[in-house]
C-alpha atoms as a PDB file:
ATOM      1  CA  UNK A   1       0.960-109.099  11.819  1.00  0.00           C
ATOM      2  CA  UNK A   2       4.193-106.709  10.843  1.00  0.00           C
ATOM      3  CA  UNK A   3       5.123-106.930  14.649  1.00  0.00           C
ATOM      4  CA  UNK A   4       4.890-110.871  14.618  1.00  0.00           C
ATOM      5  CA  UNK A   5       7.593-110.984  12.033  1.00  0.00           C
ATOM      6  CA  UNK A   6      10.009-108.492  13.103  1.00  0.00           C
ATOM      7  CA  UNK A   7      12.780-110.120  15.353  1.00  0.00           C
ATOM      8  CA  UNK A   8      13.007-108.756  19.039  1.00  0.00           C
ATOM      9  CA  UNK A   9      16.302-106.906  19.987  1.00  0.00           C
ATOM     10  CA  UNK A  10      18.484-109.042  22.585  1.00  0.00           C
ATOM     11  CA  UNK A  11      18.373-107.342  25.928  1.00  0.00           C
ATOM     12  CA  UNK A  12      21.927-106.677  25.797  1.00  0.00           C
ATOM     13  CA  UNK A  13      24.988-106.455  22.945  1.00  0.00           C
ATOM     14  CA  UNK A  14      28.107-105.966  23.084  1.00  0.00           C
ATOM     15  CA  UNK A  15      30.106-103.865  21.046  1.00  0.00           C
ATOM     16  CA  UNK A  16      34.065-103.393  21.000  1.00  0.00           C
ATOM     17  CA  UNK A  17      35.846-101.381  18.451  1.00  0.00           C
ATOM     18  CA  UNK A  18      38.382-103.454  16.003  1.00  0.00           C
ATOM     19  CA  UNK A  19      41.746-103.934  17.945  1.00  0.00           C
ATOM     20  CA  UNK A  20      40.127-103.053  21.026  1.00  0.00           C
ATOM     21  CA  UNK A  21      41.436-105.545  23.739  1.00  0.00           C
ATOM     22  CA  UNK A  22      39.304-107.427  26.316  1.00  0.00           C
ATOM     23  CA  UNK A  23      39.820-104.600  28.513  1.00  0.00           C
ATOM     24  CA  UNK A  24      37.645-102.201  26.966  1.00  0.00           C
ATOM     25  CA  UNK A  25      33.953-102.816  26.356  1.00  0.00           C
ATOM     26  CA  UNK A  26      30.692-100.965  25.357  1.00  0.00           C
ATOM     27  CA  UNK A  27      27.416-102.957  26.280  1.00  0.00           C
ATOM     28  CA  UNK A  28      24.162-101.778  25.287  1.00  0.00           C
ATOM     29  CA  UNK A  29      21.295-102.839  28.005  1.00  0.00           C
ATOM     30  CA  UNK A  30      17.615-102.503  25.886  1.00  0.00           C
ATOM     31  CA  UNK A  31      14.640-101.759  27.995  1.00  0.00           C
ATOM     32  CA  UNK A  32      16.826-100.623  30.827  1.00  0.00           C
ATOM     33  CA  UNK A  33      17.299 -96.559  32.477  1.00  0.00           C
ATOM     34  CA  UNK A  34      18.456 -94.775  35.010  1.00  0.00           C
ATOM     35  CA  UNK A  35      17.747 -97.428  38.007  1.00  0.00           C
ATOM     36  CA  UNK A  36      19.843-100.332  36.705  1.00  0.00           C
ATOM     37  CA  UNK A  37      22.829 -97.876  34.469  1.00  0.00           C
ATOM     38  CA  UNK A  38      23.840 -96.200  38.197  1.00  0.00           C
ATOM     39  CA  UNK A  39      23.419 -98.916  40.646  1.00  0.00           C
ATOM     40  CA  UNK A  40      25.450-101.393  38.450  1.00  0.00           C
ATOM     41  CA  UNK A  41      28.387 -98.527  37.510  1.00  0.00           C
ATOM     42  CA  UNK A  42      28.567 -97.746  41.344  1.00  0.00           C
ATOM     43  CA  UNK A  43      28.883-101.808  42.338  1.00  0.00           C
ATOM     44  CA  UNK A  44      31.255-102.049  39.156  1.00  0.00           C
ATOM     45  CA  UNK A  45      33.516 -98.903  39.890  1.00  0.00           C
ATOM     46  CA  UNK A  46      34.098-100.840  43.769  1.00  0.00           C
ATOM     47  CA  UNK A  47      36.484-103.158  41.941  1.00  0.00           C
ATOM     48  CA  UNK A  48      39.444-101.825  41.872  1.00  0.00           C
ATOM     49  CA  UNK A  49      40.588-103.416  38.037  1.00  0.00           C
ATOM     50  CA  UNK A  50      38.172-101.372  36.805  1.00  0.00           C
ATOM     51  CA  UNK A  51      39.627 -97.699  35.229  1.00  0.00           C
ATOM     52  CA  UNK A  52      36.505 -96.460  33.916  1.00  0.00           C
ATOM     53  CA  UNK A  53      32.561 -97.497  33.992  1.00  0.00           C
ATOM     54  CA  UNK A  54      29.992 -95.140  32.773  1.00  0.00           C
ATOM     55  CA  UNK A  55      26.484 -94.759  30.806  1.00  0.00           C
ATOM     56  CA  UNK A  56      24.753 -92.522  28.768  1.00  0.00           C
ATOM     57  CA  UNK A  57      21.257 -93.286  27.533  1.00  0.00           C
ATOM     58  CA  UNK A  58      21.297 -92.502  23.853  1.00  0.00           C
ATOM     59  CA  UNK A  59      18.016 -90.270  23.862  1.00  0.00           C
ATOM     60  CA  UNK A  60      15.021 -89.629  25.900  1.00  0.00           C
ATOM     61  CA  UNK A  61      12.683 -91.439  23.778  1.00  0.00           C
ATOM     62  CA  UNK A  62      14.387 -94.656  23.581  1.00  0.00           C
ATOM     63  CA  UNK A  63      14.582 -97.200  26.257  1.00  0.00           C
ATOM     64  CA  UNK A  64      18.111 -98.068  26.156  1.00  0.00           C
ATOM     65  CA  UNK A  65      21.965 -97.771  27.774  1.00  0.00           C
ATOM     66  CA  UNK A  66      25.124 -97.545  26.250  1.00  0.00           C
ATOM     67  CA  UNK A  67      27.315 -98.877  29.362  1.00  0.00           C
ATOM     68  CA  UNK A  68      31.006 -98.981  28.486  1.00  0.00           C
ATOM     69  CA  UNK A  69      33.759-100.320  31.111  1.00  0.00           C
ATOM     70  CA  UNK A  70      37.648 -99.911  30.968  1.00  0.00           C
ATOM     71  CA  UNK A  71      39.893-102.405  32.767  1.00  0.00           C
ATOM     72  CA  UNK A  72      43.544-102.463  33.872  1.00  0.00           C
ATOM     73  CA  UNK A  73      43.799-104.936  31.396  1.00  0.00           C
ATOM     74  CA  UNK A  74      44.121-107.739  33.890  1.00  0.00           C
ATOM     75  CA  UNK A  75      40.529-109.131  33.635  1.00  0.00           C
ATOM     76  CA  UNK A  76      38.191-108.765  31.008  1.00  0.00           C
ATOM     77  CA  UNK A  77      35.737-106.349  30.764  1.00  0.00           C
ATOM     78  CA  UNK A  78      32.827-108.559  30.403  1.00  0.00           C
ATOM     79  CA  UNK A  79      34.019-110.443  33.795  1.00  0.00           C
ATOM     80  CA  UNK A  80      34.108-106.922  35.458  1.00  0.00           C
ATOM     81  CA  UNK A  81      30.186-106.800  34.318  1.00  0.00           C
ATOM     82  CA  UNK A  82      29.340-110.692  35.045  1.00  0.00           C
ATOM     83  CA  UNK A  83      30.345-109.197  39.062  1.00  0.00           C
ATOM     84  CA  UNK A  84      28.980-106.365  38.773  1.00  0.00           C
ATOM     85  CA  UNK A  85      25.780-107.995  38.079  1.00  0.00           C
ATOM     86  CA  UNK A  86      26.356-110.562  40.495  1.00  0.00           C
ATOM     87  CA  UNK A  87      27.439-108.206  43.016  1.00  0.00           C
ATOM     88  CA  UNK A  88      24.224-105.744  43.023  1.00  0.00           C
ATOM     89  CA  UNK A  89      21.728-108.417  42.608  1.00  0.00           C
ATOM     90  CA  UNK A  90      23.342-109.519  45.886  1.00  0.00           C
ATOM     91  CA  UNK A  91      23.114-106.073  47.488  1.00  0.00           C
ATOM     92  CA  UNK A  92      18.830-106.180  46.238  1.00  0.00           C
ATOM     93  CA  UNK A  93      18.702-109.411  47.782  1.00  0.00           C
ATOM     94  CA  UNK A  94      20.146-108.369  51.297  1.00  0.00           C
ATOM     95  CA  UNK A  95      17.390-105.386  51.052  1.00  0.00           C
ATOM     96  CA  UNK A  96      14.658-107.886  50.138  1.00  0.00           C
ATOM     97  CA  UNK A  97      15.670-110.299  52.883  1.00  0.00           C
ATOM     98  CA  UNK A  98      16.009-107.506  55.692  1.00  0.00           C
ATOM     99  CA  UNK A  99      12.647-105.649  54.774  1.00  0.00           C
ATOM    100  CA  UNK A 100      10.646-108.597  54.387  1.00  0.00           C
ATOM    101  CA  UNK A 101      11.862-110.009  58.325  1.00  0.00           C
ATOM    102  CA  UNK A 102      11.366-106.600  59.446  1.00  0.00           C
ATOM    103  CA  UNK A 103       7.671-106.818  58.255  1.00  0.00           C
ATOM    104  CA  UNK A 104       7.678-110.282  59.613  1.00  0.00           C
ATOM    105  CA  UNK A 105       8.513-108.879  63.073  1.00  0.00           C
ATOM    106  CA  UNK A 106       6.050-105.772  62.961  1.00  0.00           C
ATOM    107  CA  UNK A 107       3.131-108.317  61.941  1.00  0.00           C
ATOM    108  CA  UNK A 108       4.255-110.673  64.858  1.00  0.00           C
ATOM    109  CA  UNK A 109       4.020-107.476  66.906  1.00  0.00           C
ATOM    110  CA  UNK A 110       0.554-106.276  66.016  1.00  0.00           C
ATOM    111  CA  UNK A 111      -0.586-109.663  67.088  1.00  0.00           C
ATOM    112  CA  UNK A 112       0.039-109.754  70.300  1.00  0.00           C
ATOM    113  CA  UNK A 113      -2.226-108.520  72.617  1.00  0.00           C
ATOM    114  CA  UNK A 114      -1.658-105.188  74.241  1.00  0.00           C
ATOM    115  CA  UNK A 115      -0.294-105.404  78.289  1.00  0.00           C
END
């Protein structure tokens, strides 16, 4: 019943230090690792308003990203994340689309008949 009550973590916060501008922004992704933290710096690091994008995952046993991003000062930090976002779910969708017509071809393939 203890579980019921407690309030679930949003999957991701953001967290800027007082005076901080726009610019410079730590998020913190829950439930995320390795796969999403280094795909999304690399598609985030392409744009070149971007100064610094990194993660560290706080500890082994916990299931969550720090994710901080540094921007020429030009565009917000959180808009260099909204594309970077955008950007790789793209990039997963072009994979997707290409494997699943190359499967498409292979089973139109194994039913023709042999010559």
């Amino acid at each position: 019943m203890a579980a019921d009550s407690e309030q679930k973590k949003p999957a991701l916060e953001m967290v800027q230090a007082d005076g901080a501008d726009d610019g410079c922004v730590t998020f913190v992704m829950h439930d995320e690792d390795h796969t999403l933290g280094n795909s999304l710096r690399y598609m985030i690091m392409k744009n070149p308003e971007v100064d610094f994008c990194g993660y560290t995952i706080t500890h082994p046993s916990e299931s969550k990203i720090n994710f901080r991003i540094q921007t020429r000062g030009n565009l917000p930090a959180t808009e260099a994340f909204r594309q970077g976002l955008t950007d790789l779910s793209c990039a997963c969708q072009h994979v997707l689309n290409t494997f699943q017509t190359r499967v498409n071809e292979f089973k139109e393939k194994q039913d023709q008949p042999m010559e």
